[in-house]
C-alpha atoms as a PDB file:
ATOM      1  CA  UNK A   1      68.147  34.879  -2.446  1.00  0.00           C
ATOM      2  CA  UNK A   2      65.878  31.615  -2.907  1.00  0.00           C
ATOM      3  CA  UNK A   3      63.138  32.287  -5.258  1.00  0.00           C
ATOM      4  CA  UNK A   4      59.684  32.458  -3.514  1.00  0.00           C
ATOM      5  CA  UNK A   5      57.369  29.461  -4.187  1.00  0.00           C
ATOM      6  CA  UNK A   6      53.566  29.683  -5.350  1.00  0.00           C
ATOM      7  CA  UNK A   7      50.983  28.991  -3.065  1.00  0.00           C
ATOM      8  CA  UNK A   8      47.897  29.183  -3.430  1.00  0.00           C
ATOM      9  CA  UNK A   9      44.517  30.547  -0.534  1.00  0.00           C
ATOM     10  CA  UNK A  10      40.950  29.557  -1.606  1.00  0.00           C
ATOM     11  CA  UNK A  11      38.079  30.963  -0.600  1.00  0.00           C
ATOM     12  CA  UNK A  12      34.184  29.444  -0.047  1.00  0.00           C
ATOM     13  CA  UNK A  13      33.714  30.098  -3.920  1.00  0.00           C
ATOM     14  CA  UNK A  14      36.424  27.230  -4.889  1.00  0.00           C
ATOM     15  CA  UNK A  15      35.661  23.929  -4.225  1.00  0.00           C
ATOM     16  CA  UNK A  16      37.836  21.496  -1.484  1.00  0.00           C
ATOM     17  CA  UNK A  17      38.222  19.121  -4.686  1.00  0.00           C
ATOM     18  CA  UNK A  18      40.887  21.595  -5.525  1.00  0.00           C
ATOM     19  CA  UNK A  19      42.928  22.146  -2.910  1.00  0.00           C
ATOM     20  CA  UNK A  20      42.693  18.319  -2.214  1.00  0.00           C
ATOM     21  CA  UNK A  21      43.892  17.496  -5.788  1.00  0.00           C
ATOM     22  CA  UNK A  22      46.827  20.217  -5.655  1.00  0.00           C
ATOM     23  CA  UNK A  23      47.899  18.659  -2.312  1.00  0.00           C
ATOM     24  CA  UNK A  24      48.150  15.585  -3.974  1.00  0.00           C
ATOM     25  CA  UNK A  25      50.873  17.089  -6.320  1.00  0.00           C
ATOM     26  CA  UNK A  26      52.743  18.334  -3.433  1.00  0.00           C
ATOM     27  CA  UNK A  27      50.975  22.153  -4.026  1.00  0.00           C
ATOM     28  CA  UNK A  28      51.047  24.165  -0.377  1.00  0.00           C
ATOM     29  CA  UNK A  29      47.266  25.897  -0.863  1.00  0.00           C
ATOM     30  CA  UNK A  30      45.457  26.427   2.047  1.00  0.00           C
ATOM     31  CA  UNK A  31      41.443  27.089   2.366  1.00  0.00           C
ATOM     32  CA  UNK A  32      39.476  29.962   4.108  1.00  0.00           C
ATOM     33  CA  UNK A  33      37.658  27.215   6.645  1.00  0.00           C
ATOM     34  CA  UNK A  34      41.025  25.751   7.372  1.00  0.00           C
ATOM     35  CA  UNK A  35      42.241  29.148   9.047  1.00  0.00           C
ATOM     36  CA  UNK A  36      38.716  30.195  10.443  1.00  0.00           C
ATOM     37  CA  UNK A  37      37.849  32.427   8.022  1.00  0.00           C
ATOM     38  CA  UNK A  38      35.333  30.716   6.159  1.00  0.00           C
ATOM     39  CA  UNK A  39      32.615  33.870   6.997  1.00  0.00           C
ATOM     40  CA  UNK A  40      35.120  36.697   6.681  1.00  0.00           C
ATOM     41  CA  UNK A  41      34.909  39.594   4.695  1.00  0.00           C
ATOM     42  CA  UNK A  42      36.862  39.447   1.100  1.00  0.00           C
ATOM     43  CA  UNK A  43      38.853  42.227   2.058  1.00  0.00           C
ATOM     44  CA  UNK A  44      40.458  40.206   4.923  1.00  0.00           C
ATOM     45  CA  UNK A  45      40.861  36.621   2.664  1.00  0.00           C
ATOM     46  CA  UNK A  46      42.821  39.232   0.472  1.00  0.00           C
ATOM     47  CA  UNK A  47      44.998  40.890   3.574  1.00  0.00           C
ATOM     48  CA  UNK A  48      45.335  37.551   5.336  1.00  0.00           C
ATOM     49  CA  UNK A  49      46.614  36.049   1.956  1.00  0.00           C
ATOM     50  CA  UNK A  50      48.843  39.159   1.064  1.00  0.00           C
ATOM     51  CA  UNK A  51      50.179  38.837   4.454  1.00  0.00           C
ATOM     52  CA  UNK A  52      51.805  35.243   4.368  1.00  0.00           C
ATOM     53  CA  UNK A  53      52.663  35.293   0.679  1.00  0.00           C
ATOM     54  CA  UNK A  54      50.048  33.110  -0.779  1.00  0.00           C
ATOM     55  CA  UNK A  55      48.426  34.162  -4.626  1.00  0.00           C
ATOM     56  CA  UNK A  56      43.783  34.011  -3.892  1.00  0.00           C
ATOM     57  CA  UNK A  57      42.375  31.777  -6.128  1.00  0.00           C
ATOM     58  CA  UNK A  58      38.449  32.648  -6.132  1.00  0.00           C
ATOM     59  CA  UNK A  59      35.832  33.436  -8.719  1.00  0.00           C
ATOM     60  CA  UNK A  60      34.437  36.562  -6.975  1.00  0.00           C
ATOM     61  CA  UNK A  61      34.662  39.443  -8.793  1.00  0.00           C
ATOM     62  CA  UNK A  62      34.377  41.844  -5.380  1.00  0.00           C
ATOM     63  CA  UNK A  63      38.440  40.477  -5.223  1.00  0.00           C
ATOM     64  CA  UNK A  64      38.874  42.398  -9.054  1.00  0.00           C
ATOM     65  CA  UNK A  65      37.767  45.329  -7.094  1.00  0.00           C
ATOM     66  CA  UNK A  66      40.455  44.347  -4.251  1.00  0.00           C
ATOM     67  CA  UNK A  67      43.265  44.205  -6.912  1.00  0.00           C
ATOM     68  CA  UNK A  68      42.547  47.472  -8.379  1.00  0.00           C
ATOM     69  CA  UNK A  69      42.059  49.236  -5.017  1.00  0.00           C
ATOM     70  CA  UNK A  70      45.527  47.705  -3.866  1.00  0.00           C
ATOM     71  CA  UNK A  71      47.047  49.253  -6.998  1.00  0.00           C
ATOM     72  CA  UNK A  72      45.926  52.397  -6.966  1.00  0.00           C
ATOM     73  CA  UNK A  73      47.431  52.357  -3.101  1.00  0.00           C
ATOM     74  CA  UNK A  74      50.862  50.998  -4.239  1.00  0.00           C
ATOM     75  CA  UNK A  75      50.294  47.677  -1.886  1.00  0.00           C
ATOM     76  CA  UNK A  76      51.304  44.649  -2.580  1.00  0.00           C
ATOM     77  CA  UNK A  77      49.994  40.824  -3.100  1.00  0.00           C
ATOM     78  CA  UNK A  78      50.838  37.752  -4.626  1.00  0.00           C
ATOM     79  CA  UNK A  79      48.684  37.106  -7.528  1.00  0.00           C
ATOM     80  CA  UNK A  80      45.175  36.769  -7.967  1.00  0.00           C
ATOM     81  CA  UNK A  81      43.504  33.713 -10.198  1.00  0.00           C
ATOM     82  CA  UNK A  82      40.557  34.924 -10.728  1.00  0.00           C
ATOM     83  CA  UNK A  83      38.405  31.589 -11.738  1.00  0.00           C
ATOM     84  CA  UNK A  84      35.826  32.410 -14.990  1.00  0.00           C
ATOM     85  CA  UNK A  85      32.026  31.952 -14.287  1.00  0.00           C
ATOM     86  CA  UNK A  86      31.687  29.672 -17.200  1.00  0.00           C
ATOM     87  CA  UNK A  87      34.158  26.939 -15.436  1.00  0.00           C
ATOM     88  CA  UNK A  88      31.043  25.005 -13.261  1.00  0.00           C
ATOM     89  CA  UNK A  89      30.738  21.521 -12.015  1.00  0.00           C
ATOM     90  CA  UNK A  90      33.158  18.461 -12.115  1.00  0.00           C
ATOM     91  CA  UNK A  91      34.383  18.850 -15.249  1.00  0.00           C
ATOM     92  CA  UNK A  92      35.945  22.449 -14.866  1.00  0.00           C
ATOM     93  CA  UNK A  93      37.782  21.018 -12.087  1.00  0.00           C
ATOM     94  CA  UNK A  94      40.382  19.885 -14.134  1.00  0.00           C
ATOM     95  CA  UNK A  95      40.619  22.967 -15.946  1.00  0.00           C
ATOM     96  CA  UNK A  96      41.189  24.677 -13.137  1.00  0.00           C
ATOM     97  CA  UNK A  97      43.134  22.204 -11.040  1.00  0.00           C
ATOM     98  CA  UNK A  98      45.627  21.987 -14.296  1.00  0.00           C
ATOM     99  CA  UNK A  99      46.159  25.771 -14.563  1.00  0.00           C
ATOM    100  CA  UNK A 100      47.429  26.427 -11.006  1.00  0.00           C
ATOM    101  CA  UNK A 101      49.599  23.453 -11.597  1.00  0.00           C
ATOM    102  CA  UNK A 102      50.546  24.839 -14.693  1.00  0.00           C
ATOM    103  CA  UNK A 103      51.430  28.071 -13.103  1.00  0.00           C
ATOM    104  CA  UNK A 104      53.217  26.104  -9.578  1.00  0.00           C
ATOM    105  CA  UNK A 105      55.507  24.053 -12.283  1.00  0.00           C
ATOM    106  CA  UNK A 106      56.480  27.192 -14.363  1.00  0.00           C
ATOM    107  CA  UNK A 107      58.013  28.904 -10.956  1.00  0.00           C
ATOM    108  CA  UNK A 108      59.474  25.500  -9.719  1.00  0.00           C
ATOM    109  CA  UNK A 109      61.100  24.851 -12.260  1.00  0.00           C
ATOM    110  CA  UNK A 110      62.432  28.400 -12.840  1.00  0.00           C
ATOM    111  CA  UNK A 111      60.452  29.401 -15.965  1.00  0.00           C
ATOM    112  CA  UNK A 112      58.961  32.200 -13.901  1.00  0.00           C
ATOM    113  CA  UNK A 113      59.116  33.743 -10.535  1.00  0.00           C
ATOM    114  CA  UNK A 114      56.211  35.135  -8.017  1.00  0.00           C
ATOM    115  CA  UNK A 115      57.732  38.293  -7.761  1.00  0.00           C
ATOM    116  CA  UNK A 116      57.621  38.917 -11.852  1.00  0.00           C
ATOM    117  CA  UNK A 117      55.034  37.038 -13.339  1.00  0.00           C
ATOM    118  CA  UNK A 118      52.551  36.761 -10.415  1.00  0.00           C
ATOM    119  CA  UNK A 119      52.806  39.571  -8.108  1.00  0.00           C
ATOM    120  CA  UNK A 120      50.161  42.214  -8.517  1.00  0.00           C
ATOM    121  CA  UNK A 121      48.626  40.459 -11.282  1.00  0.00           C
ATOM    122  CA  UNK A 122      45.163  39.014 -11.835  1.00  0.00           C
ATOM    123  CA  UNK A 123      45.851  35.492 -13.743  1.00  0.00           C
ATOM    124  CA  UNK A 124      42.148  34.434 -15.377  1.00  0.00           C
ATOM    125  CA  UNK A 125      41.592  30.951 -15.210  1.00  0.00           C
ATOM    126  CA  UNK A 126      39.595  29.935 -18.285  1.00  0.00           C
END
């Protein structure tokens, strides 16, 4: 069985930047306006994300409350990067652009896998 790849789903609270600089590095992320769900409830970013296999990278902590709900339920999703309040403006871009790389290289390359080190867990970007 082929390992699953890390991809990442952003919601409003991310900026395009991001995705734009991961898709330069050849990163499959995909944003909330992209799929029409730019107004939708967090509860359905986190479903629709779950659903085709893709890890929410956001800073809102309603999706901490998502996470724990899902665990207490036994369901599963692919990682949540939960983005720290202190990382604002251009410069924590790059902090946060470098981390999901970070995190895309170490399952590429084999160093870790979705399904152990990113399933279920909430990864906090700092």
């Amino acid at each position: 069985m082929q390992a699953k790849s890390l991809k990442f789903y952003t919601d409003t609270h991310i900026a395009k930047s991001i995705a734009t600089q991961l898709r330069n590095h050849g990163v499959d992320v995909t944003r909330c306006e992209e799929v029409g769900l730019a107004k939708a409830h967090d509860l359905t970013h986190f479903e629709y994300a779950a659903r085709l296999g893709y890890s929410v990278v956001t800073r809102d902590v309603d999706f901490l409350r998502h996470h724990a709900d899902w665990q207490a339920q036994g369901k599963t999703h692919y990682g949540l990067f939960f983005v720290q309040d202190h990382l604002q403006g251009e410069k924590a871009i790059g902090v946060i652009v470098r981390t999901l790389l970070e995190y895309h290289e170490l399952v590429a390359g084999g160093a870790a896998t979705v399904e152990t080190d990113i399933t279920n867990q909430v990864i906090y970007v700092r």
